[in-house]
C-alpha atoms as a PDB file:
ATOM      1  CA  UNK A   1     107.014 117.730  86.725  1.00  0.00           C
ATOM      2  CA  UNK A   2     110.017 119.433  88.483  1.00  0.00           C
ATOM      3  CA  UNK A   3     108.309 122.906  89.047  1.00  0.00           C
ATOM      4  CA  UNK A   4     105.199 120.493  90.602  1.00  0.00           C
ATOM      5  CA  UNK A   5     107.868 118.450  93.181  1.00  0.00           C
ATOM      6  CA  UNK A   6     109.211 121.840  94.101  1.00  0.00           C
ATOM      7  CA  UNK A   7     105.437 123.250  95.014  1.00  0.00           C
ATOM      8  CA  UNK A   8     105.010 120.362  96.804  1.00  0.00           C
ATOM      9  CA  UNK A   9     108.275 120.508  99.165  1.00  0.00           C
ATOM     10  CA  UNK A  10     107.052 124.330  99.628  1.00  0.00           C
ATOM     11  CA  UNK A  11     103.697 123.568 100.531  1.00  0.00           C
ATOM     12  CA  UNK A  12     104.741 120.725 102.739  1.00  0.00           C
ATOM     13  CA  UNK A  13     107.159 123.089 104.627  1.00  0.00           C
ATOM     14  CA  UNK A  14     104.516 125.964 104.846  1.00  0.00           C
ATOM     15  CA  UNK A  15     102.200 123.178 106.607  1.00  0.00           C
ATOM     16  CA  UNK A  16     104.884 122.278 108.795  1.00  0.00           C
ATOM     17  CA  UNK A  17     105.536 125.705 110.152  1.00  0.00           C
ATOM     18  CA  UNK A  18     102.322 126.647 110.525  1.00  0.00           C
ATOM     19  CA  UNK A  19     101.339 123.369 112.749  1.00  0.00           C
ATOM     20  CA  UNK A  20     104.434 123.997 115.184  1.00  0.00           C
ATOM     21  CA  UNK A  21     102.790 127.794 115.790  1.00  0.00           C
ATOM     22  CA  UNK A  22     104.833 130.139 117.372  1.00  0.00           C
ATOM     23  CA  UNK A  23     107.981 129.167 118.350  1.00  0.00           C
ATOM     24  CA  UNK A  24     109.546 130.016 122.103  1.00  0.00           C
ATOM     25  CA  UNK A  25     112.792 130.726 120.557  1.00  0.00           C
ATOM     26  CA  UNK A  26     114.401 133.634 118.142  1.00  0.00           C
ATOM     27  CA  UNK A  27     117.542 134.260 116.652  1.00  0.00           C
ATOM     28  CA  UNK A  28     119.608 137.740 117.111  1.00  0.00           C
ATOM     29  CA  UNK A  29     122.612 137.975 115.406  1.00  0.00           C
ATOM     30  CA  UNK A  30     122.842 134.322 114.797  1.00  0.00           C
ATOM     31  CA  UNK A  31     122.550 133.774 118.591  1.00  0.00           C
ATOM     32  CA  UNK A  32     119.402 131.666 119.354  1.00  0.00           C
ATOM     33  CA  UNK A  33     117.417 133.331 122.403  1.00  0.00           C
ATOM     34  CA  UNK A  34     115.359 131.737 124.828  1.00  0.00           C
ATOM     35  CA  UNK A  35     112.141 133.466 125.084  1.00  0.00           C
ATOM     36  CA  UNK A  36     111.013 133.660 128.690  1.00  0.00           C
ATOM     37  CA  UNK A  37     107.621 131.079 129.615  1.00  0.00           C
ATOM     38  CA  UNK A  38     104.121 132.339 129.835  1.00  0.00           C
ATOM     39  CA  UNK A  39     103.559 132.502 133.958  1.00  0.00           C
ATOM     40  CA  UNK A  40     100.850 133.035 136.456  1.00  0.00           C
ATOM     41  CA  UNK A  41     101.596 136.240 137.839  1.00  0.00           C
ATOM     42  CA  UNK A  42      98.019 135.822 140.376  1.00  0.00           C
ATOM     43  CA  UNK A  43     100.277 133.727 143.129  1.00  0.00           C
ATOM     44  CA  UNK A  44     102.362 136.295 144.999  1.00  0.00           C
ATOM     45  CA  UNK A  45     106.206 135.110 144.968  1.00  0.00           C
ATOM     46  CA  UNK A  46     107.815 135.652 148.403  1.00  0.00           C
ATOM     47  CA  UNK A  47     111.569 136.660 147.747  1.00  0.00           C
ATOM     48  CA  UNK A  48     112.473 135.113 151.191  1.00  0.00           C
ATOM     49  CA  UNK A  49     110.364 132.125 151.419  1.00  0.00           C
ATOM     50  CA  UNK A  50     110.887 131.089 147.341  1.00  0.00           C
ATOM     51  CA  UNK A  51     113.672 132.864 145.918  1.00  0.00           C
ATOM     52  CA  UNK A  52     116.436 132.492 148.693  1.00  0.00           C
ATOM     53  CA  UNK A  53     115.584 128.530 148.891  1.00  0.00           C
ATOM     54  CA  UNK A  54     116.372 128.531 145.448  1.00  0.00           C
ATOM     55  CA  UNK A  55     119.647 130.562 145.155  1.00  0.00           C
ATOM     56  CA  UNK A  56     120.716 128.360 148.431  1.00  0.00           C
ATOM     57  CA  UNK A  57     119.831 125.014 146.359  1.00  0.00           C
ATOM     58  CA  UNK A  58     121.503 126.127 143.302  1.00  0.00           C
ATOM     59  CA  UNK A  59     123.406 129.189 143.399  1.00  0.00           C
ATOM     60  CA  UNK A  60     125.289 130.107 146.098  1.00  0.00           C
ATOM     61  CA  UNK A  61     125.997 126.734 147.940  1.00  0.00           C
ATOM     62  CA  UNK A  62     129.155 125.907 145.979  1.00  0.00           C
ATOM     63  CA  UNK A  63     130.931 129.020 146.487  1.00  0.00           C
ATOM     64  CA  UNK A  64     129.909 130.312 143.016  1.00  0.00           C
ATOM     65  CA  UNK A  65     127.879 133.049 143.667  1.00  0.00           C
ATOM     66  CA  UNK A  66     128.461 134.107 147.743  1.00  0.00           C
ATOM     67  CA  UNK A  67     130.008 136.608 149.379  1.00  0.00           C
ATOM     68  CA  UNK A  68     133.458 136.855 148.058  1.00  0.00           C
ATOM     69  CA  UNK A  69     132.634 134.409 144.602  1.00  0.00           C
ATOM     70  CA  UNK A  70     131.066 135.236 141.521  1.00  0.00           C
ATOM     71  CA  UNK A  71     128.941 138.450 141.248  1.00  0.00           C
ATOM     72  CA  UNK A  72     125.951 138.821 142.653  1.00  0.00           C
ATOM     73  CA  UNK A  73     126.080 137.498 145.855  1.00  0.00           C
ATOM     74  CA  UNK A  74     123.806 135.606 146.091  1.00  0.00           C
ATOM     75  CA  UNK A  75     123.359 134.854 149.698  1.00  0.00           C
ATOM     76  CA  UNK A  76     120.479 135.304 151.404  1.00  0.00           C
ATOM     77  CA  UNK A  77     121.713 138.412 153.753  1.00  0.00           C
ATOM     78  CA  UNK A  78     123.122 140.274 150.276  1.00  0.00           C
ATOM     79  CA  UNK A  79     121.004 138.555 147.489  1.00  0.00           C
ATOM     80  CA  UNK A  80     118.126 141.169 146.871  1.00  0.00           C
ATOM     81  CA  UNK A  81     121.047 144.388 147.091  1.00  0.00           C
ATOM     82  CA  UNK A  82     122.945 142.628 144.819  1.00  0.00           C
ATOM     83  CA  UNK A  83     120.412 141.883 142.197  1.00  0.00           C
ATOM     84  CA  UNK A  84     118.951 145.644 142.742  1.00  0.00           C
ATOM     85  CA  UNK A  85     121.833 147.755 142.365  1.00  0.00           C
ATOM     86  CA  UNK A  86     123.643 145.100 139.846  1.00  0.00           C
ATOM     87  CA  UNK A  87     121.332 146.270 137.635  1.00  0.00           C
ATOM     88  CA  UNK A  88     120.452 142.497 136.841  1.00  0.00           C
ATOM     89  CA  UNK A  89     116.611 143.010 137.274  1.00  0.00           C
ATOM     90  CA  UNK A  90     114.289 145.321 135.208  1.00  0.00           C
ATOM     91  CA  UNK A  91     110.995 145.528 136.419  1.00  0.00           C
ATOM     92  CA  UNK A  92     109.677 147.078 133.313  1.00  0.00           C
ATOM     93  CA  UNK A  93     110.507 144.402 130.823  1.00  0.00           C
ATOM     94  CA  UNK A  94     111.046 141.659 133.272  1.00  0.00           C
ATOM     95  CA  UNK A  95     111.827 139.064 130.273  1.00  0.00           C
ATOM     96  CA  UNK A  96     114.806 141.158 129.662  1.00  0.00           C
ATOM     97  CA  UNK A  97     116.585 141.258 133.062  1.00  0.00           C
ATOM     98  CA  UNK A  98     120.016 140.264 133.226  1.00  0.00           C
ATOM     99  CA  UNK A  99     119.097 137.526 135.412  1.00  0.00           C
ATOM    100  CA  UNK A 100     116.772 136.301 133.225  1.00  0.00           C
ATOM    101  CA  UNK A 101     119.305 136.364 130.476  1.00  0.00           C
ATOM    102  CA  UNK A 102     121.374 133.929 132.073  1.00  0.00           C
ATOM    103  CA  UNK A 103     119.073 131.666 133.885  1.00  0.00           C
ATOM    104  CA  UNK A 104     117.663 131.452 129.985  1.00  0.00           C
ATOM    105  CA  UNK A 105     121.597 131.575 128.355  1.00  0.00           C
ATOM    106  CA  UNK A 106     120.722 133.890 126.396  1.00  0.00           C
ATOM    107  CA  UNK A 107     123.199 136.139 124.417  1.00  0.00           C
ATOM    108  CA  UNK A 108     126.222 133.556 124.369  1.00  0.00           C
ATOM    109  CA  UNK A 109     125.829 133.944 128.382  1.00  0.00           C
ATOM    110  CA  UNK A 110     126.243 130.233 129.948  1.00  0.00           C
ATOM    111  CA  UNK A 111     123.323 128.763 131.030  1.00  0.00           C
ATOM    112  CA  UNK A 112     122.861 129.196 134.599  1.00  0.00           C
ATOM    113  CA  UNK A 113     122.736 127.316 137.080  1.00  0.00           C
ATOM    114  CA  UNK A 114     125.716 126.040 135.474  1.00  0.00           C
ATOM    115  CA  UNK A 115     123.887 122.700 135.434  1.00  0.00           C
ATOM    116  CA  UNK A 116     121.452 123.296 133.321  1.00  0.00           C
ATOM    117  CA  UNK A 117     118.289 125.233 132.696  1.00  0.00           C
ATOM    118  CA  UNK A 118     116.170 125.057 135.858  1.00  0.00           C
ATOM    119  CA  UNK A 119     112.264 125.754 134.750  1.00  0.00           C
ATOM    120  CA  UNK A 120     111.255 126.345 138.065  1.00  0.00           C
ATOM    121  CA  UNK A 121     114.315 128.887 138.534  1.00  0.00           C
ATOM    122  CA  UNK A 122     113.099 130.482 135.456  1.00  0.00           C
ATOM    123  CA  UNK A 123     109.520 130.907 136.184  1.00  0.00           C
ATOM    124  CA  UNK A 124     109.325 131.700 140.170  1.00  0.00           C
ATOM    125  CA  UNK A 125     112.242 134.566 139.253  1.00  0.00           C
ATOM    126  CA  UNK A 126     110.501 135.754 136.447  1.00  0.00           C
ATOM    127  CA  UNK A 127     107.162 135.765 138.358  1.00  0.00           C
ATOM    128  CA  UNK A 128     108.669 137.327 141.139  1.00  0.00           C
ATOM    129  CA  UNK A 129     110.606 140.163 139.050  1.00  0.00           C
ATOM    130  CA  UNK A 130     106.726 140.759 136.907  1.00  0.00           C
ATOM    131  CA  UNK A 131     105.124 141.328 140.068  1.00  0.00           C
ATOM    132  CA  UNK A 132     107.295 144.085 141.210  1.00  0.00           C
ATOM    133  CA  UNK A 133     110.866 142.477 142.580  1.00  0.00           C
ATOM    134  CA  UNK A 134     109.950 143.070 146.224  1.00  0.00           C
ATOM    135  CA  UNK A 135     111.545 142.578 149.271  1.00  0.00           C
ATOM    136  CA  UNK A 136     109.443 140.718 150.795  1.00  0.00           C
END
């Protein structure tokens, strides 16, 4: 009767994990990591027209990250030099940019903005970095 309860509890948890699929978050080193969203990389992302608009409404407008504040500056005249030669975007993996890491909080990093997870920060950024991080 026992060994019968306890195939039951297995089964029952097999079926559970296998009807919530695959799961948008891992663990590394007992640090849960936020896996980055599935996107639509056929819109173009204008760095000027959708990023800036978004650094200015969350970013940089409380003296956190401008010119003098946190690193990067993220103001609109230093924003893309900052991110470029900060090393904080990789074009190659663009999951695993720095900037992604903290918009997602990932690696014990606070979650940024420092309000909260933003998921239209985190897709138009990660769109924008996938399609090439331009200038434009």
């Amino acid at each position: 009767m026992k060994q019968h309860r306890v195939l039951s509890i297995l089964a029952f948890a097999a079926l559970l994990l296998s009807a919530l699929g695959p799961s948008a978050c891992t663990s590394e080193a007992g640090i849960l990591v936020i896996e980055p969203p599935d996107i639509d990389t056929t819109v173009q992302v204008s760095f000027a027209e959708e990023i800036i608009p978004l650094f200015n409404q969350s970013c940089n407008f409380s003296g956190c990250h401008n010119t003098g504040g946190a690193a990067p500056d993220l103001t609109p005249a230093n924003a893309y030099e900052a991110l470029i030669n900060g090393s904080y975007i990789n074009t190659e993996t663009p999951g695993d940019s720095e900037l992604m890491q903290w918009l997602l909080g990932n690696g014990g990093r606070q979650v940024m903005p420092i309000n909260g997870k933003d998921d239209e920060i985190v897709s138009k950024v990660l769109t924008w970095i996938t399609q090439g991080a331009k200038d434009n």
